[in-house]
Protein backbone atom coordinates (compact mmCIF):
# COMPACT_ATOMS: atom_id res chain seq x y z
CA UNK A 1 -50.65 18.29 -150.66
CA UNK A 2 -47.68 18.12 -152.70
CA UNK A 3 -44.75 16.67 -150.76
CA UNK A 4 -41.27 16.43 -151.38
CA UNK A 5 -41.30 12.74 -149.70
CA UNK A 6 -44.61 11.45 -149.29
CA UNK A 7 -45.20 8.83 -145.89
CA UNK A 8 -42.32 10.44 -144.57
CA UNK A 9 -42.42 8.15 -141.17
CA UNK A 10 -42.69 4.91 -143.23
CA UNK A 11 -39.81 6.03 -145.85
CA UNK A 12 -37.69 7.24 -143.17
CA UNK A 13 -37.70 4.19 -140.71
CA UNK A 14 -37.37 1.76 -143.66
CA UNK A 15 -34.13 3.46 -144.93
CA UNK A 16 -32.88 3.44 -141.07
CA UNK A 17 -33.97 -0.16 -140.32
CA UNK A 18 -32.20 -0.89 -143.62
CA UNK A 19 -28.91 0.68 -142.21
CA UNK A 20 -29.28 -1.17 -139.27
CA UNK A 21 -29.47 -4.57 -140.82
CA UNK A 22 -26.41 -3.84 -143.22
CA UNK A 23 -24.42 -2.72 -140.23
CA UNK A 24 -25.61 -6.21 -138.73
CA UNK A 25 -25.14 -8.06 -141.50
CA UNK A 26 -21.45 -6.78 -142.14
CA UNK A 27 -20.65 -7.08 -138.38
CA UNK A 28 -21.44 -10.85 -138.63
CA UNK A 29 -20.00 -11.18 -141.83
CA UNK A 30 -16.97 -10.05 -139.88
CA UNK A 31 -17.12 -12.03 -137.10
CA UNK A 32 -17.44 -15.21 -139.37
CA UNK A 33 -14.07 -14.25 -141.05
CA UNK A 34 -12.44 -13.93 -137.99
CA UNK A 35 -13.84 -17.05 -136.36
CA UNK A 36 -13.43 -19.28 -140.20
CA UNK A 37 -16.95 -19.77 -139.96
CA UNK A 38 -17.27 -19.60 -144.25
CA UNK A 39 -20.89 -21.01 -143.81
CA UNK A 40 -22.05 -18.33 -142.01
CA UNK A 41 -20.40 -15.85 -143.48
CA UNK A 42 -21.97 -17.06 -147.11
CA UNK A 43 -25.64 -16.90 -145.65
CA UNK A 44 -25.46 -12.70 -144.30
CA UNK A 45 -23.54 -12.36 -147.40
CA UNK A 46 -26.48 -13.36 -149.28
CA UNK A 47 -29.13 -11.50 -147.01
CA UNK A 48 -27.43 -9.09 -147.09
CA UNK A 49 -27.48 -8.38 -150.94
CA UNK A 50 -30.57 -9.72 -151.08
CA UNK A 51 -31.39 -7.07 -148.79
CA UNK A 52 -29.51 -4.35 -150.85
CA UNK A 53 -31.44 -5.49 -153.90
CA UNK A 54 -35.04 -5.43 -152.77
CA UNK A 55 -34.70 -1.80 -151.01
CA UNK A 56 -32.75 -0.83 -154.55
CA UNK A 57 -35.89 -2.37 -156.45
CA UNK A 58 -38.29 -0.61 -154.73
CA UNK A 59 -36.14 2.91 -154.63
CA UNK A 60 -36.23 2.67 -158.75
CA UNK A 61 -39.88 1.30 -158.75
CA UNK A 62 -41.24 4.11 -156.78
CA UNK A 63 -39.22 6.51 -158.85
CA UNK A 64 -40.61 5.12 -162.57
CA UNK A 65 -43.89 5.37 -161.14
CA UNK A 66 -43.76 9.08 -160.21
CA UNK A 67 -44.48 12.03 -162.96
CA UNK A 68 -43.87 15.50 -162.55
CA UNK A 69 -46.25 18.44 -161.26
CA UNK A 70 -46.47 22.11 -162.41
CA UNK A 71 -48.37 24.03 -159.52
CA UNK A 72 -49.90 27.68 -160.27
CA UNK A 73 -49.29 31.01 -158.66
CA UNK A 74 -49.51 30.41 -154.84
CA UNK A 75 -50.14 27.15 -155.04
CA UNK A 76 -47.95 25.47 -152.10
CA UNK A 77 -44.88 22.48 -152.74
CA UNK A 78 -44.04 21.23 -148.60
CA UNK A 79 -40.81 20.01 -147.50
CA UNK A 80 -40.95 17.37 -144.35
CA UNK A 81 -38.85 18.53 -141.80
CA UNK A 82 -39.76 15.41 -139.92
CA UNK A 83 -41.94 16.86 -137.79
CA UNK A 84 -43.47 19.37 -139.56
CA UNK A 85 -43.59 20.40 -143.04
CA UNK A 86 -41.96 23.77 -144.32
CA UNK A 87 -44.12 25.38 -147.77
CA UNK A 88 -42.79 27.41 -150.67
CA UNK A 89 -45.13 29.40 -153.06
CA UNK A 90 -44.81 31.84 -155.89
CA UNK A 91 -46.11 34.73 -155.19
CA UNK A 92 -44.94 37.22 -157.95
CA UNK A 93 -42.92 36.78 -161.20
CA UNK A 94 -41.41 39.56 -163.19
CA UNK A 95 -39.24 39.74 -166.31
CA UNK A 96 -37.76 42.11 -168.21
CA UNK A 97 -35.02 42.67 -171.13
CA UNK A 98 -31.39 43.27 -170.21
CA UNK A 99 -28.64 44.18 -171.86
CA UNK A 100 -26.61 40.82 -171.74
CA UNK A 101 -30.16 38.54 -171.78
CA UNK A 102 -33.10 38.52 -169.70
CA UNK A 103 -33.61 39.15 -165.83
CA UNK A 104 -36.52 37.36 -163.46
CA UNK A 105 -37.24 38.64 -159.90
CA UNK A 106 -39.27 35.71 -158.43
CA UNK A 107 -40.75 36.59 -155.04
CA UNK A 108 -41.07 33.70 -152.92
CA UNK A 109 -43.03 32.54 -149.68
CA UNK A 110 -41.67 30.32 -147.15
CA UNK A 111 -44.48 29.12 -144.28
CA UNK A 112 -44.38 27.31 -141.39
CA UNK A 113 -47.32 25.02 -142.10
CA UNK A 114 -48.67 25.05 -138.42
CA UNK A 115 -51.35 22.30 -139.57
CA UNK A 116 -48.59 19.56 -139.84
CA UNK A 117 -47.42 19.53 -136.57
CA UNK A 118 -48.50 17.82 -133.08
CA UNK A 119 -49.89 20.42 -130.53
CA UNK A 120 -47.23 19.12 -128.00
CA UNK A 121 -44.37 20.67 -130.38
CA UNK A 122 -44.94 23.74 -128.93
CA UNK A 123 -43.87 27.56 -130.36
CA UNK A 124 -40.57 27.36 -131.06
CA UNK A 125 -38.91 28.20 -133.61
CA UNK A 126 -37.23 26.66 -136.83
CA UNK A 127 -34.70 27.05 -139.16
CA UNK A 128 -35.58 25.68 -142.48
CA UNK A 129 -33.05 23.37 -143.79
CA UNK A 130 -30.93 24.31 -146.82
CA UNK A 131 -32.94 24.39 -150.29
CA UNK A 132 -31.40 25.49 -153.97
CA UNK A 133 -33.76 27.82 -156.53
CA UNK A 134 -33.42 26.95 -159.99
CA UNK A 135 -35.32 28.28 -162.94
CA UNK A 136 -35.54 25.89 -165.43
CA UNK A 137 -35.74 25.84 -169.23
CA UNK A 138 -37.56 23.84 -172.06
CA UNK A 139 -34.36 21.09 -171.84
CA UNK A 140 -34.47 20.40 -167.96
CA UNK A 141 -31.10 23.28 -168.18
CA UNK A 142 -31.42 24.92 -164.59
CA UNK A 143 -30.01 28.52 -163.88
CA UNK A 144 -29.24 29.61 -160.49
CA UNK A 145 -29.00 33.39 -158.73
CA UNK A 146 -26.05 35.03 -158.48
CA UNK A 147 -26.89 36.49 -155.27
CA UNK A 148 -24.69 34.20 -152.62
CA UNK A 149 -27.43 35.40 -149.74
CA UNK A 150 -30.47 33.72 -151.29
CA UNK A 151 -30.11 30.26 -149.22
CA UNK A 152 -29.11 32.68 -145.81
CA UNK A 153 -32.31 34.20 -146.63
CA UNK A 154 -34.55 31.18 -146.89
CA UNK A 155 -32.93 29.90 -143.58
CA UNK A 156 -34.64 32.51 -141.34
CA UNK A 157 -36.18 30.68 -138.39
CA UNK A 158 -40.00 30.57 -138.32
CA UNK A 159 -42.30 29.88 -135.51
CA UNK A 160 -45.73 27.79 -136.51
CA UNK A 161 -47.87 29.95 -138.69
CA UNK A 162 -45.13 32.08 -139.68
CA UNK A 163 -44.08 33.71 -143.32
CA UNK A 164 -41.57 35.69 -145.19
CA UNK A 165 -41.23 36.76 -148.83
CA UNK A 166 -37.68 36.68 -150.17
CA UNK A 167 -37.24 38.08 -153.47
CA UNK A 168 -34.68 36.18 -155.97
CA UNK A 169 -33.19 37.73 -158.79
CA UNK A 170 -32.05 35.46 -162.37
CA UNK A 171 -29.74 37.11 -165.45
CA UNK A 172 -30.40 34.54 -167.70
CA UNK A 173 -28.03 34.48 -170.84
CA UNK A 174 -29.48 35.46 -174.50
CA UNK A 175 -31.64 32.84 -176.15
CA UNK A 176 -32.58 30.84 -172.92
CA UNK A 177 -36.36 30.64 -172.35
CA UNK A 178 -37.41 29.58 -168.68
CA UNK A 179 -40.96 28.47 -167.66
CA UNK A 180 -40.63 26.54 -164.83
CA UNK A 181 -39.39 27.35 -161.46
CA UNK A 182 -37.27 24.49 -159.09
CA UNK A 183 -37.09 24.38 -155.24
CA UNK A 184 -34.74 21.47 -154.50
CA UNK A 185 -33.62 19.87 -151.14
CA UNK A 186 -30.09 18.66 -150.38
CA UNK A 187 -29.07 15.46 -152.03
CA UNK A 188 -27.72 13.73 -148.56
CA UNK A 189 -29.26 11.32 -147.88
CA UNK A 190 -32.41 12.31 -149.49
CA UNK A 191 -31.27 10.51 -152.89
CA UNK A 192 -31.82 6.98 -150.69
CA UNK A 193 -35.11 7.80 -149.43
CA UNK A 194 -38.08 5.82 -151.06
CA UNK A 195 -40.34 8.17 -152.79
CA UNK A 196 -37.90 11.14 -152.18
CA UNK A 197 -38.06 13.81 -155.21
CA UNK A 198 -34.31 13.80 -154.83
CA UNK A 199 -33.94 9.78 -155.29
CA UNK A 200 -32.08 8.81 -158.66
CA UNK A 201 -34.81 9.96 -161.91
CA UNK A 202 -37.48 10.89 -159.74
CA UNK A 203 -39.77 13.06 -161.38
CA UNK A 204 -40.29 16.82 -160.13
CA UNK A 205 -42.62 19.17 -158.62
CA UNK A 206 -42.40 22.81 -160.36
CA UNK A 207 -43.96 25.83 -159.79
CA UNK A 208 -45.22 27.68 -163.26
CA UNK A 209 -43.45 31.30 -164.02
CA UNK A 210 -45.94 33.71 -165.00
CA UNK A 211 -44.97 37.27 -164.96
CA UNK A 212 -47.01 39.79 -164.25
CA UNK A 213 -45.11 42.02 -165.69
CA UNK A 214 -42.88 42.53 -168.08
């Protein structure tokens, strides 16, 4: 399964026990101040960027290790809503000339993965969070639709085992050659999140354009 954060759970309560300490550890910083304790003050100080510096270490460590993924036509990328996982395929890719460049009506499926959730959940329904659609040429340059309803679109709510196909439209300028298709999360807080394909140089998962016609 490819995963915009893999071990969700795990990544998730680390970066909140993290926030917890370094609320802790400023609090008592704080208090020391006030009370002229310097000695303890020093000590959080010190766990405290020793703390900083380990959960940096392993943010970048997780993040050299990773390498990105090009998945086929309907093959599935999943989004962790927490407590269940939302998936995006390609379905259907066409291009054709225009007059100022090129144009690219990607039709794309967003599920409610009903396999990721626990039975006590129950049927009701959710609204995917917000996600961007980029397509994205040879250089990494990403090109977004015009069309301002796209993201209202891809925020219908679902109920478990539901679908819907939204079709995106791209004008790409003359010259630009696009391959690759993006689905990207929102950057707060994701970018903090070990293993998160929004953390600082983390490698991405992109779906392959292949139009069928043209």
């Amino acid at each position: 399964m490819n995963v915009d954060l893999p071990f969700a759970p795990v990544s998730i309560l680390f970066f909140l026990a993290s926030c917890m300490a370094v609320v802790a550890c400023f609090a008592i910083i704080v208090y020391a101040r006030l009370t002229q304790n310097p000695r303890l003050a020093r000590v959080f100080a010190i766990l405290l960027a020793g703390g900083l510096g380990v959960y940096t270490i392993l943010l970048l460590g997780v993040t050299l290790a990773s390498h990105d993924r090009l998945l086929g036509r309907g093959e599935e990328k999943h989004f962790c809503e927490v407590d269940c996982h939302i998936a995006y395929s390609v379905t259907d890719v066409k291009s054709q000339p225009a007059a100022d460049g090129s144009t690219y009506i990607v039709t794309l499926q967003t599920r409610f993965d009903q396999a990721t959730i626990d039975p006590r959940r129950g049927n009701g329904v959710l609204q995917p969070s917000p996600h961007f659609v980029f397509l994205v040429d040879a250089g990494g340059r990403r090109f977004c639709s015009a069309d301002g309803e796209v993201r209202r679109r891809m925020r219908e709510p679902l109920r478990p085992g539901e679908s819907y196909l939204t079709k995106i439209e791209f004008t790409l300028p003359p010259g630009v050659s696009v391959s690759r298709l993006l689905v990207a999360g929102e950057q707060w807080p994701n970018w903090l999140l070990i293993g998160h394909e929004n953390s600082p140089w983390h490698k991405k998962t992109y779906f392959r354009l292949t139009p069928s016609s043209t």
